[in-house]
Structures are given as structure tokens and as C-alpha cells.
PDB file of N, CA and C in Angstrom:
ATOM      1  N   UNK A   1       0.854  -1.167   0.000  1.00  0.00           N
ATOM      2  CA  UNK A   1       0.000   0.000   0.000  1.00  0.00           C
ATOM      3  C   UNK A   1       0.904   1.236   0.000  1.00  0.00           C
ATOM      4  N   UNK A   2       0.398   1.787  -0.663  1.00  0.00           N
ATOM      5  CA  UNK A   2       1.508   3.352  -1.073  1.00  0.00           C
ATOM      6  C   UNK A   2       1.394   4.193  -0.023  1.00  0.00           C
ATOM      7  N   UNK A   3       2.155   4.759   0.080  1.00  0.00           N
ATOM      8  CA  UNK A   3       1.975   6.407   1.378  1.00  0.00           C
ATOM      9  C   UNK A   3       1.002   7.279   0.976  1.00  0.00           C
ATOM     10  N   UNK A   4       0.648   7.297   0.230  1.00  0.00           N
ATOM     11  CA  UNK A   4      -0.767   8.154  -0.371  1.00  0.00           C
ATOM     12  C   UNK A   4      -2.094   7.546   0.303  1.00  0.00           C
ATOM     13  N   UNK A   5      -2.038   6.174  -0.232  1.00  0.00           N
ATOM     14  CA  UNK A   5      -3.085   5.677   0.391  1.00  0.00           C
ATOM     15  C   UNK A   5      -3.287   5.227   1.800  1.00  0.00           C
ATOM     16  N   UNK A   6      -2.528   5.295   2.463  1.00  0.00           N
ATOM     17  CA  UNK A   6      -2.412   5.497   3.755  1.00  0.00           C
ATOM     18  C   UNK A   6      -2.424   7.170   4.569  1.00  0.00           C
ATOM     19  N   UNK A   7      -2.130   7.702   4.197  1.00  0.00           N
ATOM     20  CA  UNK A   7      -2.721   9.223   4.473  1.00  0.00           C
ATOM     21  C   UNK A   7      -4.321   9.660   4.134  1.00  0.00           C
ATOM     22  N   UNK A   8      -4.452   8.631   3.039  1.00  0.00           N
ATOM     23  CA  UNK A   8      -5.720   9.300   2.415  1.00  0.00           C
ATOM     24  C   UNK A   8      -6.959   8.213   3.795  1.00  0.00           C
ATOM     25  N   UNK A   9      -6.432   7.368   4.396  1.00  0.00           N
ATOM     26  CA  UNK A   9      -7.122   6.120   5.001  1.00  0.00           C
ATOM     27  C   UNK A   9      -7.156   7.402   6.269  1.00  0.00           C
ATOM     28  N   UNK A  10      -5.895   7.234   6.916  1.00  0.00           N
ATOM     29  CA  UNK A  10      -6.254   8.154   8.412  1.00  0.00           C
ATOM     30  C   UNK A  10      -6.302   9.488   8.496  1.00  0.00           C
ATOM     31  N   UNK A  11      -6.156   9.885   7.308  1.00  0.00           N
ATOM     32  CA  UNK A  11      -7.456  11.157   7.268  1.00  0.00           C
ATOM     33  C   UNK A  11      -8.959  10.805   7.143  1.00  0.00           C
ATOM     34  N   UNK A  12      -9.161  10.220   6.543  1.00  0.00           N
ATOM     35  CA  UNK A  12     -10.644   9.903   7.073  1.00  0.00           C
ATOM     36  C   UNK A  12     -11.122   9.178   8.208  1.00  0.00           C
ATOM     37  N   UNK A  13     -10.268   8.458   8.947  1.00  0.00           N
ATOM     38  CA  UNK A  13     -10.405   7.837  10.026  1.00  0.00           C
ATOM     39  C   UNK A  13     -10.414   9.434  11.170  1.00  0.00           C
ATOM     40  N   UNK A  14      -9.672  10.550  10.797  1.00  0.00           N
ATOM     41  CA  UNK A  14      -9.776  11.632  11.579  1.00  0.00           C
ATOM     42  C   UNK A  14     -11.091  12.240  11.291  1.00  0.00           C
ATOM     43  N   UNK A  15     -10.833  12.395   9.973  1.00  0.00           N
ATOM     44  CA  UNK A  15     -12.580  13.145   9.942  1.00  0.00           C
ATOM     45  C   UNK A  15     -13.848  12.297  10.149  1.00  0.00           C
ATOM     46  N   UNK A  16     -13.820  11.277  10.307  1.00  0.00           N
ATOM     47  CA  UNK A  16     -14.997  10.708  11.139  1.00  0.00           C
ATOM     48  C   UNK A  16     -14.896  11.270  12.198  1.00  0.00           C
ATOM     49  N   UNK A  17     -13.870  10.480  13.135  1.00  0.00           N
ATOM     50  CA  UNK A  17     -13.811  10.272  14.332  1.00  0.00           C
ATOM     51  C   UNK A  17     -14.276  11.771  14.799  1.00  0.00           C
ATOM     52  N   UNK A  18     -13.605  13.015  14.183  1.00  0.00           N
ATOM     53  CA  UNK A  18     -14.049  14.318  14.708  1.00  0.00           C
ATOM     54  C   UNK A  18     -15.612  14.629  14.283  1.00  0.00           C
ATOM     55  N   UNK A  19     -16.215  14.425  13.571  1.00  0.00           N
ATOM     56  CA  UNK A  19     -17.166  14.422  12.802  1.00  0.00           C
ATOM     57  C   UNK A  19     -18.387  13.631  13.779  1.00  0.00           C
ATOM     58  N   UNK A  20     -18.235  12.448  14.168  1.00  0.00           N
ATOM     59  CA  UNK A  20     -19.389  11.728  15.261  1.00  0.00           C
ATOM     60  C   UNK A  20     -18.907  12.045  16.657  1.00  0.00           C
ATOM     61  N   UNK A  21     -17.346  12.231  16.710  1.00  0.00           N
ATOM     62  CA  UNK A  21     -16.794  12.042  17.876  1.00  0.00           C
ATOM     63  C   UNK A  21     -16.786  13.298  18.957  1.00  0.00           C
ATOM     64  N   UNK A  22     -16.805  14.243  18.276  1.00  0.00           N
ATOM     65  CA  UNK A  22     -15.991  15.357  18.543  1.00  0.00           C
ATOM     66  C   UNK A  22     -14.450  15.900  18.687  1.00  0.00           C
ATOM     67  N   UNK A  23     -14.280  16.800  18.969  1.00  0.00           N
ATOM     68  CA  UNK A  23     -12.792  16.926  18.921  1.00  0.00           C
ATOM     69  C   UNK A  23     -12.040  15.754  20.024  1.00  0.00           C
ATOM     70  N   UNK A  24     -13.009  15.526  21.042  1.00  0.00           N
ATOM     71  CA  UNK A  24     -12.202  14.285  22.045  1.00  0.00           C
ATOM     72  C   UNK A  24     -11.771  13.714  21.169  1.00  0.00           C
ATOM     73  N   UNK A  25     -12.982  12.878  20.571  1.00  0.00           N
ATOM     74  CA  UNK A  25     -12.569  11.836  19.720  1.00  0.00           C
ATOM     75  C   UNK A  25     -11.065  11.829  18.372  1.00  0.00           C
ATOM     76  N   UNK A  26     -11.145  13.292  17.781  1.00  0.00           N
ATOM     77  CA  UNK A  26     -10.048  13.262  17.260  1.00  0.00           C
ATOM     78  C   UNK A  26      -9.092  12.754  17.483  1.00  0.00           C
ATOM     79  N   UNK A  27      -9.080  13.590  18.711  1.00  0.00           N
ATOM     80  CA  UNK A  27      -7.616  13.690  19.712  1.00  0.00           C
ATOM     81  C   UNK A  27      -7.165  11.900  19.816  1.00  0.00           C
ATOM     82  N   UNK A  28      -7.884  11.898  20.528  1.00  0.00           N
ATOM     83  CA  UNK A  28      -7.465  10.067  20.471  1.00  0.00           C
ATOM     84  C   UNK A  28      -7.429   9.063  19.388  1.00  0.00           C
ATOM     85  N   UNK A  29      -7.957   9.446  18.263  1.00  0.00           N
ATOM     86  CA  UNK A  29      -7.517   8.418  17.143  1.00  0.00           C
ATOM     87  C   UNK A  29      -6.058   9.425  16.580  1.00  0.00           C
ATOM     88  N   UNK A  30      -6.364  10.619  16.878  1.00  0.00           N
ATOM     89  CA  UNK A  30      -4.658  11.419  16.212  1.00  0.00           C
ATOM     90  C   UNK A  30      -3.643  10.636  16.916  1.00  0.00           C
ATOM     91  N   UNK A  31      -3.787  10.526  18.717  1.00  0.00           N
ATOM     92  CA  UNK A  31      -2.365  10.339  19.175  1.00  0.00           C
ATOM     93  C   UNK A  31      -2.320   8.834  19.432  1.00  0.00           C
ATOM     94  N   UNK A  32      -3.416   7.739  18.847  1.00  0.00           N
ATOM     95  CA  UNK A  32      -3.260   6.394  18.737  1.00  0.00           C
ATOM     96  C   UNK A  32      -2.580   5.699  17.477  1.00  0.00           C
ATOM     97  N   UNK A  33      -2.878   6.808  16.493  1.00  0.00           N
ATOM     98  CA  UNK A  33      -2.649   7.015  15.157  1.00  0.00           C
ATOM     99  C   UNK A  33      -0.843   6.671  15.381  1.00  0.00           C
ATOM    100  N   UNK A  34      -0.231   7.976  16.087  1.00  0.00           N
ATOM    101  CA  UNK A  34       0.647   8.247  16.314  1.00  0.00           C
ATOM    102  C   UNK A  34       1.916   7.308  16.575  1.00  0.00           C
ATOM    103  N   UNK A  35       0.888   6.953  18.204  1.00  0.00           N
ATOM    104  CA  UNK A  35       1.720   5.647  18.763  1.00  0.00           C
ATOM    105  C   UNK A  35       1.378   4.063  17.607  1.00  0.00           C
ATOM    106  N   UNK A  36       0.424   3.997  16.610  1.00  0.00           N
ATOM    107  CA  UNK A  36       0.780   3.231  15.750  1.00  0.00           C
ATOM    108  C   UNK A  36       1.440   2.883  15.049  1.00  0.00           C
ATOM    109  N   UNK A  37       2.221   4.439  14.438  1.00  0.00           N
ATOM    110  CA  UNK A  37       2.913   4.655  13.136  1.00  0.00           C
ATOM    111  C   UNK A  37       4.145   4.277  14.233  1.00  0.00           C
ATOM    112  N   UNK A  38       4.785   4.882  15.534  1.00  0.00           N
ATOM    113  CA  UNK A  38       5.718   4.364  15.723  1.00  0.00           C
ATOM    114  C   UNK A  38       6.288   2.752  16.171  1.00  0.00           C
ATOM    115  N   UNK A  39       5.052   2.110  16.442  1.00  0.00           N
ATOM    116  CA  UNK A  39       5.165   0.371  16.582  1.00  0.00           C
ATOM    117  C   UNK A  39       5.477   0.104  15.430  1.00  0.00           C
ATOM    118  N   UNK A  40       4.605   0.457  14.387  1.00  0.00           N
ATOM    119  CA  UNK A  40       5.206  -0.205  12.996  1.00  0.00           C
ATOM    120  C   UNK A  40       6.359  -0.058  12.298  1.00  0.00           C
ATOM    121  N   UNK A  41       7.239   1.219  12.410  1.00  0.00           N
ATOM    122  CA  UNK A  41       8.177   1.672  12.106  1.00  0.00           C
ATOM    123  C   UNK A  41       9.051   0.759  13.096  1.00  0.00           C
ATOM    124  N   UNK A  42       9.096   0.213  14.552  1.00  0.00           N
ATOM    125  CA  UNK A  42       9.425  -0.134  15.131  1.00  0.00           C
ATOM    126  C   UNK A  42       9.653  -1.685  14.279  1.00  0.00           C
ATOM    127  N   UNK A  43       8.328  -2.156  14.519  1.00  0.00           N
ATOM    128  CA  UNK A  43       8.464  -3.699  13.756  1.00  0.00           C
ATOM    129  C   UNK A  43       9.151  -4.106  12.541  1.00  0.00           C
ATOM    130  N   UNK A  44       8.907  -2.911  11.847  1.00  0.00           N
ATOM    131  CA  UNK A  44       9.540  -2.692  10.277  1.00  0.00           C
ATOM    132  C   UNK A  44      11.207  -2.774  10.569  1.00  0.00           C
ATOM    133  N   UNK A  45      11.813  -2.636  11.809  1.00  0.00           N
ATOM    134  CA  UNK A  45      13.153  -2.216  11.957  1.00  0.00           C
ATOM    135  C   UNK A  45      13.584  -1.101  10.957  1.00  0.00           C
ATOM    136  N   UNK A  46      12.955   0.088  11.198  1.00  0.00           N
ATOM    137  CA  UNK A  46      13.412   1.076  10.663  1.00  0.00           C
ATOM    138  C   UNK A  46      13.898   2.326  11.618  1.00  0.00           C
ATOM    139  N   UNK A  47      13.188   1.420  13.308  1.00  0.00           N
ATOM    140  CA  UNK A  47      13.409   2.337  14.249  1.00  0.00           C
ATOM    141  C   UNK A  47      14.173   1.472  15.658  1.00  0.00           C
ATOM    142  N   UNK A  48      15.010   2.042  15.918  1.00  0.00           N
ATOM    143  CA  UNK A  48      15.730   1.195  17.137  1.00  0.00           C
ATOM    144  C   UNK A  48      15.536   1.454  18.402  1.00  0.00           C
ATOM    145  N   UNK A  49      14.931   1.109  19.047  1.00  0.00           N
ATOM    146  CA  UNK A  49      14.166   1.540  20.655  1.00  0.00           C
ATOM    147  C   UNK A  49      15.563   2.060  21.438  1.00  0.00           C
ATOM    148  N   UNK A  50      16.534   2.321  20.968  1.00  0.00           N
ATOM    149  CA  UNK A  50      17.280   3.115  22.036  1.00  0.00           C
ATOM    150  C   UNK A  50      17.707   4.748  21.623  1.00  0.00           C
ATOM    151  N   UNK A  51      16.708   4.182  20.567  1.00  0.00           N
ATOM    152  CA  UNK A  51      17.110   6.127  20.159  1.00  0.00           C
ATOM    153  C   UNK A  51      15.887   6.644  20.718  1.00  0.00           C
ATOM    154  N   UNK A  52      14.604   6.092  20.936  1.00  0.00           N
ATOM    155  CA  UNK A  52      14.173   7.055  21.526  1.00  0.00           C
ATOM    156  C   UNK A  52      14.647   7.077  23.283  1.00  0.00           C
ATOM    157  N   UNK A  53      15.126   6.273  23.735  1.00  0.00           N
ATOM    158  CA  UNK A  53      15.172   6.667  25.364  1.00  0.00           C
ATOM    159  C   UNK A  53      16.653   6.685  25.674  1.00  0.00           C
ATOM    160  N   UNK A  54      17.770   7.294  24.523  1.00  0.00           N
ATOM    161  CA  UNK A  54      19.665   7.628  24.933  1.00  0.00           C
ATOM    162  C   UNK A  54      19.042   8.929  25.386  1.00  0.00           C
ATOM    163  N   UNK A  55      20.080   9.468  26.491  1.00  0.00           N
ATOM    164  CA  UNK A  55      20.050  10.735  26.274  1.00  0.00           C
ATOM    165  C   UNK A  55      20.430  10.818  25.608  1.00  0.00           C
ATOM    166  N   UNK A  56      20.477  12.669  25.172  1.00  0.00           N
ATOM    167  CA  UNK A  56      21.257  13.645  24.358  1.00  0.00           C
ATOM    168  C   UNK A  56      22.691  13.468  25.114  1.00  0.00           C
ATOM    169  N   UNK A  57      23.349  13.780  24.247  1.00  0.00           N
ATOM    170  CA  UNK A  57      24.945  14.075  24.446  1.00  0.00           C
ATOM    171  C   UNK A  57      25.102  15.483  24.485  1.00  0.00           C
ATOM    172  N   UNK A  58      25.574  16.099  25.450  1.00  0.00           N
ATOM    173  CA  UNK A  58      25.652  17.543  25.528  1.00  0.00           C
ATOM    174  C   UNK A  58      26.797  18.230  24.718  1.00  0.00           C
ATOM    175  N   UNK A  59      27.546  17.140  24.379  1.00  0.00           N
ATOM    176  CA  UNK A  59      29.216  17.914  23.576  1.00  0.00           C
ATOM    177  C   UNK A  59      28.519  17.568  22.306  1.00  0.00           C
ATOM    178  N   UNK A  60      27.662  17.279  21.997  1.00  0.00           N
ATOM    179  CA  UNK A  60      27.112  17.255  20.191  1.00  0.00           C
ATOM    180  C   UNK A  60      26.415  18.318  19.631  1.00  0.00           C
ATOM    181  N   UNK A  61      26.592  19.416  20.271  1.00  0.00           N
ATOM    182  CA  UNK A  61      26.099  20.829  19.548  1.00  0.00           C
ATOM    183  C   UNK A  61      26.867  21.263  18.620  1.00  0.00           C
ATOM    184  N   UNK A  62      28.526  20.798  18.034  1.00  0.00           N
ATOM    185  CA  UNK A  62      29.342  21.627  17.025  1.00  0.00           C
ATOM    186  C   UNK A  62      28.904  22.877  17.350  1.00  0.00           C
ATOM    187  N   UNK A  63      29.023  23.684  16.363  1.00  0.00           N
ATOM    188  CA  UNK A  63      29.061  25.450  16.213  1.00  0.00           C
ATOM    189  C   UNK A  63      28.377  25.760  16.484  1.00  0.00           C
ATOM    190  N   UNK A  64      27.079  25.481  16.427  1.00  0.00           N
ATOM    191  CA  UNK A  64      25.394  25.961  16.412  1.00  0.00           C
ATOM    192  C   UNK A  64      25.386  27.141  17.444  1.00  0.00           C
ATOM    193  N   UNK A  65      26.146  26.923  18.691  1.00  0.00           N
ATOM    194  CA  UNK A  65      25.522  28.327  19.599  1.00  0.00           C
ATOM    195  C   UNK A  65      26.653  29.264  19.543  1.00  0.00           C
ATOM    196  N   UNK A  66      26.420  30.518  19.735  1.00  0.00           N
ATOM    197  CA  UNK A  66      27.051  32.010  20.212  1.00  0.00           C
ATOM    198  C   UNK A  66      28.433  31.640  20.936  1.00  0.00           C
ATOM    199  N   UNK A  67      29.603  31.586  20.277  1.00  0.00           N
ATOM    200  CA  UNK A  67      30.999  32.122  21.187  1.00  0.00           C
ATOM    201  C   UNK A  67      30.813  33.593  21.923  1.00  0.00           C
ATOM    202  N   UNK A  68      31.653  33.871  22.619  1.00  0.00           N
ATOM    203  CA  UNK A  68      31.966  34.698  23.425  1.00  0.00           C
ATOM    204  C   UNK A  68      32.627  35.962  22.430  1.00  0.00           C
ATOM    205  N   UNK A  69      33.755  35.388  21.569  1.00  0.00           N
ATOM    206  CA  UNK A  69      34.641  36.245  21.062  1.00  0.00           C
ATOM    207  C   UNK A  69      33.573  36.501  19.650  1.00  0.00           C
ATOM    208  N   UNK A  70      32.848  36.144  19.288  1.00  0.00           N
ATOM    209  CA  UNK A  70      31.786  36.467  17.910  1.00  0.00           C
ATOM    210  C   UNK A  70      31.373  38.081  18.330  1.00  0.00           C
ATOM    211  N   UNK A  71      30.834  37.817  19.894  1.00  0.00           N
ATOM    212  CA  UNK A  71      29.674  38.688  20.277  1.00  0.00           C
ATOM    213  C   UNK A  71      30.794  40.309  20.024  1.00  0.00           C
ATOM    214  N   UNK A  72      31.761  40.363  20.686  1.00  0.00           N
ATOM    215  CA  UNK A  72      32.392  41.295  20.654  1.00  0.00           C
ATOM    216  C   UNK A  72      32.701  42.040  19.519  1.00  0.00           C
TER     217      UNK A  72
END
């Protein structure tokens, strides 16, 4: 099944659900939706359960923030 047709599926699974449900109802097929797409991505091994719970590494910012001697 293509990525099209899967967007085109839980968008309408949203606009029901908001549609009979109300916005509750959205809400909970959006963030079940959610935690679906990441089990499957999970199962698919496209996702490795320790990236979501490593910390961050604090020395992995490279350049990104403000030196001292820039500002001057």
C-alpha cells in the first residue's frame, strides 16, 4: 500500500472520528494514530528503541551556539 493511500485512510479515520466524535474523539484516534505509526516503524526495523530513550549528548552541539569572542 503506497503512502498516499495510507494518508488518504487516516485522514478519514480523523474526519470521522471528529465528525461523530468530537474533537475528544479526534484527539485520540490522532495520538493512537501516532503511537501506531511508531510500533510499525518499530516492527519494520526502521526504528531502534534506544534512540528514543539515549540521552542527548551535551558535547554534540558543534558550532550551532554564540561564542563569546563572535559577540564582541
Amino acid at each position: 500500500m503506497s503512502m498516499s493511500v495510507v494518508g488518504l485512510v487516516a485522514g478519514m479515520a480523523l474526519g470521522f472520528a471528529g465528525y461523530f466524535g468530537g474533537f475528544g474523539a479526534f484527539l485520540l484516534v490522532a495520538a493512537l494514530g501516532a503511537v501506531g505509526f511508531v510500533l510499525g516503524r518499530f516492527l519494520d526495523g526502521d526504528l531502534e528503541p534506544g534512540v528514543l530513550f539515549r540521552p542527548r549528548d551535551r558535547g554534540d552541539r558543534g558550532d550551532r551556539g554564540i561564542r563569546d569572542d563572535r559577540r564582541r
